[in-house]
N, C-alpha and C. Protein backbone atom coordinates (compact mmCIF):
# COMPACT_ATOMS: atom_id res chain seq x y z
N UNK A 1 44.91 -1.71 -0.61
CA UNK A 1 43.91 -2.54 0.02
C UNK A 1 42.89 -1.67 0.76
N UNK A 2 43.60 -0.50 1.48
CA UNK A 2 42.34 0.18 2.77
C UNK A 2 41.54 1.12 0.93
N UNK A 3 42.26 1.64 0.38
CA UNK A 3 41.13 2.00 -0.98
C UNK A 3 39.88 1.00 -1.38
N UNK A 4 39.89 -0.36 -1.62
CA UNK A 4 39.56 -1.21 -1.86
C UNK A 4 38.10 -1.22 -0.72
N UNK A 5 38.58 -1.68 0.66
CA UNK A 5 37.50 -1.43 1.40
C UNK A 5 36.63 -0.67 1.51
N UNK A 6 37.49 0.97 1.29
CA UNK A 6 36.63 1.76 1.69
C UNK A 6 35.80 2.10 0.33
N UNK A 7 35.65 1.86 -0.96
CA UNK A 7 34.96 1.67 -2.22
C UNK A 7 33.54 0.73 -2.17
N UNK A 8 34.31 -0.63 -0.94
CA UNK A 8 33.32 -1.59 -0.79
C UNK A 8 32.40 -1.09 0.01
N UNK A 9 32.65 -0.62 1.15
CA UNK A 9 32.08 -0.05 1.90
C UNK A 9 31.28 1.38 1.16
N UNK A 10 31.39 1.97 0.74
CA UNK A 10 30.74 2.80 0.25
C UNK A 10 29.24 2.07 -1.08
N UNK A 11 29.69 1.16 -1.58
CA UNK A 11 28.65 0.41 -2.60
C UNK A 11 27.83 -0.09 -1.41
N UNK A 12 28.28 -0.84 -0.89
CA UNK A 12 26.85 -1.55 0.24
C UNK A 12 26.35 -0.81 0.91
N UNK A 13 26.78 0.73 1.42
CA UNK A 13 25.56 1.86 2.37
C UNK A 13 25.01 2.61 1.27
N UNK A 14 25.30 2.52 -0.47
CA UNK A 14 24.62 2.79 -1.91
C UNK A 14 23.91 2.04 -2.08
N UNK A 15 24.17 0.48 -1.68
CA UNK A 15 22.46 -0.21 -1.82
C UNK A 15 22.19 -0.38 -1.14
N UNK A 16 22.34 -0.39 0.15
CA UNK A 16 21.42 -0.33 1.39
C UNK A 16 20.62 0.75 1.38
N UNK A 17 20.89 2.02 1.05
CA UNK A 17 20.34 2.90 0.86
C UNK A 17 19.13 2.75 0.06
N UNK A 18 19.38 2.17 -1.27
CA UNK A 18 18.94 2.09 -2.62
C UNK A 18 17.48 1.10 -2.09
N UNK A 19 17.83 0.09 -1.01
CA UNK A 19 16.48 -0.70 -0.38
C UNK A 19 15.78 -0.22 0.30
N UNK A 20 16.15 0.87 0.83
CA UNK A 20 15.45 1.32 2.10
C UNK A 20 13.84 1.55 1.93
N UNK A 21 13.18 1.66 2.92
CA UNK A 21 11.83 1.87 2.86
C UNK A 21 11.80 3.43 3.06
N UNK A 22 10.66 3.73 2.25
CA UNK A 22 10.06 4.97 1.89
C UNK A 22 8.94 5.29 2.82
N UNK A 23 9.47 6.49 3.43
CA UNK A 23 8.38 7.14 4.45
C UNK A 23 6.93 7.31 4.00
N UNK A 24 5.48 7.28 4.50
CA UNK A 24 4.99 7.58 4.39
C UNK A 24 4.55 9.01 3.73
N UNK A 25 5.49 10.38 4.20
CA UNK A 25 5.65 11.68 3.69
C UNK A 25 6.81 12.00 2.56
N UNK A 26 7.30 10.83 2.33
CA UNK A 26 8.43 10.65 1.18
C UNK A 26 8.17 10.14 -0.26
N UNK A 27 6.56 9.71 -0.36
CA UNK A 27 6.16 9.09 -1.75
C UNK A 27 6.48 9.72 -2.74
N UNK A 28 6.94 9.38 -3.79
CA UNK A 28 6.64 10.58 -4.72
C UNK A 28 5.45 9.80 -5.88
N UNK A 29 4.38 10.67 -6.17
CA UNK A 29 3.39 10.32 -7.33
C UNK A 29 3.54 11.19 -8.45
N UNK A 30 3.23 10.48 -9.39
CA UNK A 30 3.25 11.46 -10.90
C UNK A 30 1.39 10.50 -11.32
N UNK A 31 0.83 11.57 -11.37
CA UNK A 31 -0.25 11.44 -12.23
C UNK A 31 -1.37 10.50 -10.97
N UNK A 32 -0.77 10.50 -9.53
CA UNK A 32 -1.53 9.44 -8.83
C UNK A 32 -0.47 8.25 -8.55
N UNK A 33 0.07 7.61 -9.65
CA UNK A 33 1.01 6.73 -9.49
C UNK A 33 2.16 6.99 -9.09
N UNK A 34 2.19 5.30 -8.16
CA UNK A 34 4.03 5.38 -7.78
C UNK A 34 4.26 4.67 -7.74
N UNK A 35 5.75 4.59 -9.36
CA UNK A 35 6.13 3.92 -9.80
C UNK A 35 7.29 3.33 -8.68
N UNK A 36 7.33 3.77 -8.30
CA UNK A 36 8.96 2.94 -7.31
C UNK A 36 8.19 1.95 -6.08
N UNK A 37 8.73 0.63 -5.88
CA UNK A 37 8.38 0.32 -4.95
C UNK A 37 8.38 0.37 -3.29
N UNK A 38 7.46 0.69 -2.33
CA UNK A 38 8.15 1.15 -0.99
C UNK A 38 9.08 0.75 -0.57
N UNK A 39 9.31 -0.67 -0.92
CA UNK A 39 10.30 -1.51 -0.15
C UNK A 39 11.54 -1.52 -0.87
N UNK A 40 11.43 -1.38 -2.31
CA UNK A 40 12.60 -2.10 -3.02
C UNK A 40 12.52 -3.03 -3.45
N UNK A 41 11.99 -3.70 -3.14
CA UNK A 41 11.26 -5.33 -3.71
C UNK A 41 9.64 -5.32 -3.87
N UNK A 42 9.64 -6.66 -4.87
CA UNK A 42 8.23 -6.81 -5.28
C UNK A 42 7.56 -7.90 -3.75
N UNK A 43 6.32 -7.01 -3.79
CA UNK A 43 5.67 -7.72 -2.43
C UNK A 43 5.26 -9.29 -2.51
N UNK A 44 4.58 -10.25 -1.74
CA UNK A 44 4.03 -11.03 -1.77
C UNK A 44 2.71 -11.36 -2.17
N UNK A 45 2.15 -11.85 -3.24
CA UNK A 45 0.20 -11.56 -3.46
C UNK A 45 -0.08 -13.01 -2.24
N UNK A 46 0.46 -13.83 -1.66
CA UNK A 46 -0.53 -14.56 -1.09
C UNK A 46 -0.75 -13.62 0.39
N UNK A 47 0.55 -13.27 0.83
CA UNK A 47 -0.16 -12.39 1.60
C UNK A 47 -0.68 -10.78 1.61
N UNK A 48 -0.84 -10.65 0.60
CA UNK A 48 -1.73 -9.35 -0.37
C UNK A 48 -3.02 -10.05 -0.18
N UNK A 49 -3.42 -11.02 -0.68
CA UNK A 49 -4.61 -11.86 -0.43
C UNK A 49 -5.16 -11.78 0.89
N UNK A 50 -4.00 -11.96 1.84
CA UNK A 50 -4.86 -12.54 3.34
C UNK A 50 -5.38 -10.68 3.90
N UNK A 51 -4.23 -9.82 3.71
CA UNK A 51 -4.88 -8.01 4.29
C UNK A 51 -5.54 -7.87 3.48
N UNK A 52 -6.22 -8.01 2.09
CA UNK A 52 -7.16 -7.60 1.63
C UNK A 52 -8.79 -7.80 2.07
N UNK A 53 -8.30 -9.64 2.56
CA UNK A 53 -9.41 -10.57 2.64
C UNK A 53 -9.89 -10.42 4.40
N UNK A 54 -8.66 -9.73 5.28
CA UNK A 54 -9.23 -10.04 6.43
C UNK A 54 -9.44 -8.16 6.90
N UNK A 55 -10.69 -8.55 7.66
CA UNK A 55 -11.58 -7.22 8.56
C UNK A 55 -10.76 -6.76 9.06
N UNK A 56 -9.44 -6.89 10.05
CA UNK A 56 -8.89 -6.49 10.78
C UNK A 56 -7.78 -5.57 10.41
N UNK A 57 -7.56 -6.41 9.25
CA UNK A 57 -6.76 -5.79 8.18
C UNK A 57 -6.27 -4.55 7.79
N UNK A 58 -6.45 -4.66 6.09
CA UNK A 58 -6.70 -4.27 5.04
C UNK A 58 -8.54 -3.97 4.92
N UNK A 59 -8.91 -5.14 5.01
CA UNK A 59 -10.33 -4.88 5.31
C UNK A 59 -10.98 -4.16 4.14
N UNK A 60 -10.32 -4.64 2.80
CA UNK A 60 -10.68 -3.99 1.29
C UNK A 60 -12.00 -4.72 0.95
N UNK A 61 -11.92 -6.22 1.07
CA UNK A 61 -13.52 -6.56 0.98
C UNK A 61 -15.08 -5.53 1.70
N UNK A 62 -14.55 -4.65 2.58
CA UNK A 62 -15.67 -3.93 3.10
C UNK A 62 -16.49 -3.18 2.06
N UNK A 63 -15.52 -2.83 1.20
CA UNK A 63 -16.19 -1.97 0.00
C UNK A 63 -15.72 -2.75 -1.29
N UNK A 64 -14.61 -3.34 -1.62
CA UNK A 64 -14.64 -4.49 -2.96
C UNK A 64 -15.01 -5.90 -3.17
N UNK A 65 -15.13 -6.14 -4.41
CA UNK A 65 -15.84 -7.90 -4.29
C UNK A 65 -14.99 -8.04 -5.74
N UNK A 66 -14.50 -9.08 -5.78
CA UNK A 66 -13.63 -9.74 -6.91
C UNK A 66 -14.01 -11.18 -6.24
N UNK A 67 -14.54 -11.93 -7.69
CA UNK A 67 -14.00 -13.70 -8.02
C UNK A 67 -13.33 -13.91 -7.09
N UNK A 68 -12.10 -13.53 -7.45
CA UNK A 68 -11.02 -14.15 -6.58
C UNK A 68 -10.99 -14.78 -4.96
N UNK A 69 -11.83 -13.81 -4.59
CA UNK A 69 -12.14 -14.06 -3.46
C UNK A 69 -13.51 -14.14 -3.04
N UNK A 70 -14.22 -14.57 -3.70
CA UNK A 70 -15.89 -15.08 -3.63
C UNK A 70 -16.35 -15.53 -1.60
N UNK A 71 -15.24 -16.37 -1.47
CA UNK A 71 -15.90 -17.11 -0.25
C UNK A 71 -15.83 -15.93 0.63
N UNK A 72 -14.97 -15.24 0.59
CA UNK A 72 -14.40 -14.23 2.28
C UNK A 72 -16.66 -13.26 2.00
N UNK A 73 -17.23 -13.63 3.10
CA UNK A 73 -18.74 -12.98 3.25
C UNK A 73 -18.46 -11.53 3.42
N UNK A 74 -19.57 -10.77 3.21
CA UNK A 74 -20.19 -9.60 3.74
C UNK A 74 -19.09 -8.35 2.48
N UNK A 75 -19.20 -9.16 1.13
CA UNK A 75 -18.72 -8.10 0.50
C UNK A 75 -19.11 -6.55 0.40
N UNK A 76 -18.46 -5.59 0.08
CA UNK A 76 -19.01 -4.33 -0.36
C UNK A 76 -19.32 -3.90 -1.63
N UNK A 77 -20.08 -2.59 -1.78
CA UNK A 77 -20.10 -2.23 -2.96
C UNK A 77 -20.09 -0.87 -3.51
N UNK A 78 -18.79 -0.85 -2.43
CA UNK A 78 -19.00 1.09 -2.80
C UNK A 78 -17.76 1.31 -3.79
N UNK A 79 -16.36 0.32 -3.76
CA UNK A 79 -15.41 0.35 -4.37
C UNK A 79 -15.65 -0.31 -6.09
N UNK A 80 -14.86 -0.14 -6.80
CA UNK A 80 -15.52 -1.23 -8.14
C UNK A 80 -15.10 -2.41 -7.38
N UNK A 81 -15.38 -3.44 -8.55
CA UNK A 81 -15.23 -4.81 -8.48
C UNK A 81 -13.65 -4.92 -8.67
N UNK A 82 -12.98 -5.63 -8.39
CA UNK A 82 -11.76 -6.09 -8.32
C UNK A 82 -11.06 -6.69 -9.25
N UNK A 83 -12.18 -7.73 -9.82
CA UNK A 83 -11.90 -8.45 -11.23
C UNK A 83 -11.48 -7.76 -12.27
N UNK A 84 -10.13 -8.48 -13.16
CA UNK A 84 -9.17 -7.72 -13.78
C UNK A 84 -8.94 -6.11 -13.29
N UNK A 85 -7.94 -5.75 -12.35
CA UNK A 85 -7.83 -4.75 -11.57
C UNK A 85 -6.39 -4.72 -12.25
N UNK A 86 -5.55 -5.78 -12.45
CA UNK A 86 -4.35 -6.11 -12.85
C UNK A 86 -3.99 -6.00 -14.22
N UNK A 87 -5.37 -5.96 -15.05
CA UNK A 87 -5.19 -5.75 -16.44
C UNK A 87 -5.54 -4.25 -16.69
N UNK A 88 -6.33 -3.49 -15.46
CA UNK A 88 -6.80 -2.15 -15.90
C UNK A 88 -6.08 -0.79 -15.34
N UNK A 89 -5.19 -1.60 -14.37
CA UNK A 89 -4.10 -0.61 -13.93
C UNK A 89 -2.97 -0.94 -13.65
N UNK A 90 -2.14 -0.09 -14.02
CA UNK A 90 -0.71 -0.65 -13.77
C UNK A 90 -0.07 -0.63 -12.51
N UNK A 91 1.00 -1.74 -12.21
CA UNK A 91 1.55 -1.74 -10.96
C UNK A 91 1.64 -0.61 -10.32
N UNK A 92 2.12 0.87 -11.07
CA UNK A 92 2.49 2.13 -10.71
C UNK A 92 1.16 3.04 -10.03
N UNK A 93 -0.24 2.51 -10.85
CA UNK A 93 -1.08 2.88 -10.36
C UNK A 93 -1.68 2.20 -9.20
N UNK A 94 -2.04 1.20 -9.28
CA UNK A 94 -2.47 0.52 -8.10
C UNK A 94 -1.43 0.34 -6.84
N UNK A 95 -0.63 0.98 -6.96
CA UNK A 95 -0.01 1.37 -5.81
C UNK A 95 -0.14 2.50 -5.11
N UNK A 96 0.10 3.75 -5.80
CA UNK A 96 -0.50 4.56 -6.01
C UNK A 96 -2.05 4.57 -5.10
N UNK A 97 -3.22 4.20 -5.83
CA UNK A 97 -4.56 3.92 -5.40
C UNK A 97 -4.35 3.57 -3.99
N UNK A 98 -3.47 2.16 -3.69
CA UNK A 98 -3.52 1.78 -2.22
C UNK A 98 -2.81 2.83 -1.27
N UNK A 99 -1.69 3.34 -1.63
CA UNK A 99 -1.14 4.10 -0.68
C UNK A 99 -1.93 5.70 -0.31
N UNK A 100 -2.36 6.24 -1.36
CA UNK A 100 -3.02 7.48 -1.34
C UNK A 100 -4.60 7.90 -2.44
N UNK A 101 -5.04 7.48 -2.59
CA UNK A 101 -5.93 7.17 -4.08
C UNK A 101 -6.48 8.69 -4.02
N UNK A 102 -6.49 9.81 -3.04
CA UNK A 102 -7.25 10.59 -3.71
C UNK A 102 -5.84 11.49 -4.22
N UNK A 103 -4.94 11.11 -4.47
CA UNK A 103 -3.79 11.51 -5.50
C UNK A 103 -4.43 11.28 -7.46
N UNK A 104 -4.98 10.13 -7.01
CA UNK A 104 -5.72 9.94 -8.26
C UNK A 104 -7.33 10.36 -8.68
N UNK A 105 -7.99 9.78 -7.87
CA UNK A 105 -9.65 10.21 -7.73
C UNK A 105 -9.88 11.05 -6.80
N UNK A 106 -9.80 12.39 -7.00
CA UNK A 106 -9.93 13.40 -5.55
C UNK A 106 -10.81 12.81 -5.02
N UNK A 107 -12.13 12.79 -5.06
CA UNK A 107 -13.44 12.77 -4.50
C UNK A 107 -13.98 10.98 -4.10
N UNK A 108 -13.10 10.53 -3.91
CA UNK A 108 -13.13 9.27 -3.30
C UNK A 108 -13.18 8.69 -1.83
N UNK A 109 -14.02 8.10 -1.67
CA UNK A 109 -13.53 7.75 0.15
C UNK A 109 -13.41 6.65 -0.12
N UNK A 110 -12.32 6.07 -0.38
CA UNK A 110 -11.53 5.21 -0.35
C UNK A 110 -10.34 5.72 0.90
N UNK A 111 -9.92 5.41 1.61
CA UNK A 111 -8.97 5.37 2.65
C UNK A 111 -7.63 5.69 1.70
N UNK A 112 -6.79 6.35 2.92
CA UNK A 112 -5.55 6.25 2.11
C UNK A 112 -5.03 5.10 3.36
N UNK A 113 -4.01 4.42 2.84
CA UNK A 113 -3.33 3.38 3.78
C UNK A 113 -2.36 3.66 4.34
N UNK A 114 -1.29 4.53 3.48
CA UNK A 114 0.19 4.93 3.74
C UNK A 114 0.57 6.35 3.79
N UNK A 115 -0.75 6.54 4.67
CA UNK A 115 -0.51 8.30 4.80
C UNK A 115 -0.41 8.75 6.28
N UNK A 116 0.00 9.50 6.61
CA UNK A 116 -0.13 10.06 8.49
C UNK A 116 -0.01 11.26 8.54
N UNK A 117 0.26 11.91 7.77
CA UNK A 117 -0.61 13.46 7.54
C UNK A 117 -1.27 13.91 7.24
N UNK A 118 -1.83 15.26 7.20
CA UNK A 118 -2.66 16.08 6.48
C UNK A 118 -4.85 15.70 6.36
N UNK A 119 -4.77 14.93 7.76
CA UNK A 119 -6.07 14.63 7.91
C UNK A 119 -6.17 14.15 9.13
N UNK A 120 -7.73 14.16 9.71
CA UNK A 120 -7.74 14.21 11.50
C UNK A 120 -7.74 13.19 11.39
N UNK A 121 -6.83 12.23 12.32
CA UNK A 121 -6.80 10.41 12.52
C UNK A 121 -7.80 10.15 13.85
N UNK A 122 -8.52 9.44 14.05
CA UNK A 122 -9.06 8.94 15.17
C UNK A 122 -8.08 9.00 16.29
N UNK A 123 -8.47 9.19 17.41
CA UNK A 123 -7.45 9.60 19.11
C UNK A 123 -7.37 8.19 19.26
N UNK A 124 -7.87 8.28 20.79
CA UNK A 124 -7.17 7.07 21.52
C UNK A 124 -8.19 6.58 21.97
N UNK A 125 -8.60 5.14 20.92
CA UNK A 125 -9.62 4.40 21.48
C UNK A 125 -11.04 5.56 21.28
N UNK A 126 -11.90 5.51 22.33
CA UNK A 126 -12.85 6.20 22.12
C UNK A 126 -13.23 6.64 23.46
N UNK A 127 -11.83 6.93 24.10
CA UNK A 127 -11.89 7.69 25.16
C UNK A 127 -12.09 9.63 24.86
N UNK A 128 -11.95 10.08 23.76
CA UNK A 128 -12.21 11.43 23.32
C UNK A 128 -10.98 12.17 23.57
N UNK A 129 -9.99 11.83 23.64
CA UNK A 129 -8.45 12.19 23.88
C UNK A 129 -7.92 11.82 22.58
N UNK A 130 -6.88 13.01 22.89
CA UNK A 130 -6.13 12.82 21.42
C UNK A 130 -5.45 11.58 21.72
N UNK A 131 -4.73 10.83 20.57
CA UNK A 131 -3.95 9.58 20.11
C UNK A 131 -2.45 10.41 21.13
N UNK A 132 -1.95 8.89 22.43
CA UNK A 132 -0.87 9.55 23.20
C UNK A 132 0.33 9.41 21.99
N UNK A 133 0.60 9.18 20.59
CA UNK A 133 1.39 8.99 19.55
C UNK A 133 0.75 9.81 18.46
N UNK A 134 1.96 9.32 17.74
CA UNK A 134 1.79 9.82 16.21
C UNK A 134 1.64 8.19 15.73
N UNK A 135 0.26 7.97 15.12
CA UNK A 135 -0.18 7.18 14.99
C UNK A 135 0.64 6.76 13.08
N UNK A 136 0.84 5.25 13.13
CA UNK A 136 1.46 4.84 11.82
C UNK A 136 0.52 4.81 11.07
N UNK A 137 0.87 4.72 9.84
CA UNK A 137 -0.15 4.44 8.80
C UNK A 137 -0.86 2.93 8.85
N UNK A 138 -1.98 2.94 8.20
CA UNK A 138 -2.93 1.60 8.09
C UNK A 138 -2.23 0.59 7.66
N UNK A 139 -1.64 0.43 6.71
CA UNK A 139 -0.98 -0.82 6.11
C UNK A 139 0.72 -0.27 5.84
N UNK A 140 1.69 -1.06 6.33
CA UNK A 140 3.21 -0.85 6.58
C UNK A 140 3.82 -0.46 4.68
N UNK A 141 4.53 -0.34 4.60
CA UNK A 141 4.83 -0.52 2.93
C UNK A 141 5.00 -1.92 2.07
N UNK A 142 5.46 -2.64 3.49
CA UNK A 142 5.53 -4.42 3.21
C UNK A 142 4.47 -4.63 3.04
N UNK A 143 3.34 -4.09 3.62
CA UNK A 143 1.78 -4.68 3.10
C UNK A 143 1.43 -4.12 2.21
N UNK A 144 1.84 -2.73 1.76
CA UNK A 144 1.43 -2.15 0.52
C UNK A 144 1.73 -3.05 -0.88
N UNK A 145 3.16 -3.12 -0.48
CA UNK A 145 3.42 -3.72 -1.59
C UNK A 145 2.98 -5.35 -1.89
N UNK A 146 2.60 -5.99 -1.18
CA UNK A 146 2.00 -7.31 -0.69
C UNK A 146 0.69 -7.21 -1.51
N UNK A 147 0.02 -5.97 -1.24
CA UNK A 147 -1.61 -5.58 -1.47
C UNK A 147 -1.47 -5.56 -2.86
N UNK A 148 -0.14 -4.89 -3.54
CA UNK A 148 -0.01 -4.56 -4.87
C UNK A 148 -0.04 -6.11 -5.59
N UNK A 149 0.92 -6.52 -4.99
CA UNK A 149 1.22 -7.92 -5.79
C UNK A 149 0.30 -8.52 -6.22
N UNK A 150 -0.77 -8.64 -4.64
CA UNK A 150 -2.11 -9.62 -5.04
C UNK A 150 -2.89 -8.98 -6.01
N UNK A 151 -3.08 -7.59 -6.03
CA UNK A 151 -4.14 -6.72 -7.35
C UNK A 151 -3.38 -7.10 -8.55
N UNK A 152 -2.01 -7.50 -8.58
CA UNK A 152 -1.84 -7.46 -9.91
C UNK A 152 -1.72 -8.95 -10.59
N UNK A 153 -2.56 -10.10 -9.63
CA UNK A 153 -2.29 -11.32 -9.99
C UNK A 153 -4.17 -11.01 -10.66
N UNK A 154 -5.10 -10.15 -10.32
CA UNK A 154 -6.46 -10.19 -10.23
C UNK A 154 -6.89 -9.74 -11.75
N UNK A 155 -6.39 -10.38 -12.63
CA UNK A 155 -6.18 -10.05 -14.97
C UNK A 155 -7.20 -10.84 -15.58
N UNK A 156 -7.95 -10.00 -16.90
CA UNK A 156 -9.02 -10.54 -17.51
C UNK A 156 -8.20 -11.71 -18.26
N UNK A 157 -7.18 -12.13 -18.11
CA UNK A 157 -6.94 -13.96 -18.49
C UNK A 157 -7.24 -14.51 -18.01
């Protein structure tokens, strides 16, 4: 019986493990893309929809404009268009793109979302002091993957 437990016990801290969320400095990309999801699970697109759509956000409308979201004002136009985004890249990539994109397009200013290294982050406020933290990344991996979901509902069907 104590064999038994301790087998059980060992499978559930193997998938607990197996769910865990992926560090920001832990991604791994091949080619730009990443294929594994942060979370372990597939995100939500309605609320992929709302961080894309709101300023405070995601705040992706600043520079994209897709159909999909016609009403949200003051689109941008420095990113492409959005429309079929879901038919022109794959989940692996457009994850990828959101979490780090110049993994894929060096020369892009596109933001990375899920990064906290290797670039100067804004301090604290705009008092001219460094940040009293190590500041998190822009969007959590739950929103990454959220962000993914909704790009991949956005298909030339």
């Amino acid at each position: 019986m104590k064999r038994i437990a301790t087998t059980f016990a060992a499978l559930c801290l193997t998938a607990t493990a197996a769910t865990a969320e992926v560090a920001p400095t832990d991604v791994a990309f091949e080619d730009g893309a990443v294929a594994l999801s942060l979370t372990g699970s597939a995100g939500n697109a309605d609320e992929g929809r709302k961080i894309m759509t709101n300023k405070s956000s995601g705040n992706c409308v600043s520079c994209h404009s897709a159909d999909a979201y016609a009403e949200v004002p003051f689109h941008g136009e420095v990113g492409p268009i959005l429309d079929g985004a879901g038919s022109r890249w794959t989940q692996a990539e457009l994850r990828g793109l959101v979490v780090n994109p110049k993994m894929m397009f060096e020369g892009t200013v596109m933001p990375a979302f899920y990064k906290v290294d290797g670039y100067t982050r804004p301090g604290d406020a705009f008092t001219g002091k460094a940040a009293p933290a190590d500041l998190p990344p822009l969007l959590t991996a739950a929103q990454v993957e959220d962000v993914v979901a909704y790009l991949m509902t956005l298909t030339d069907e």
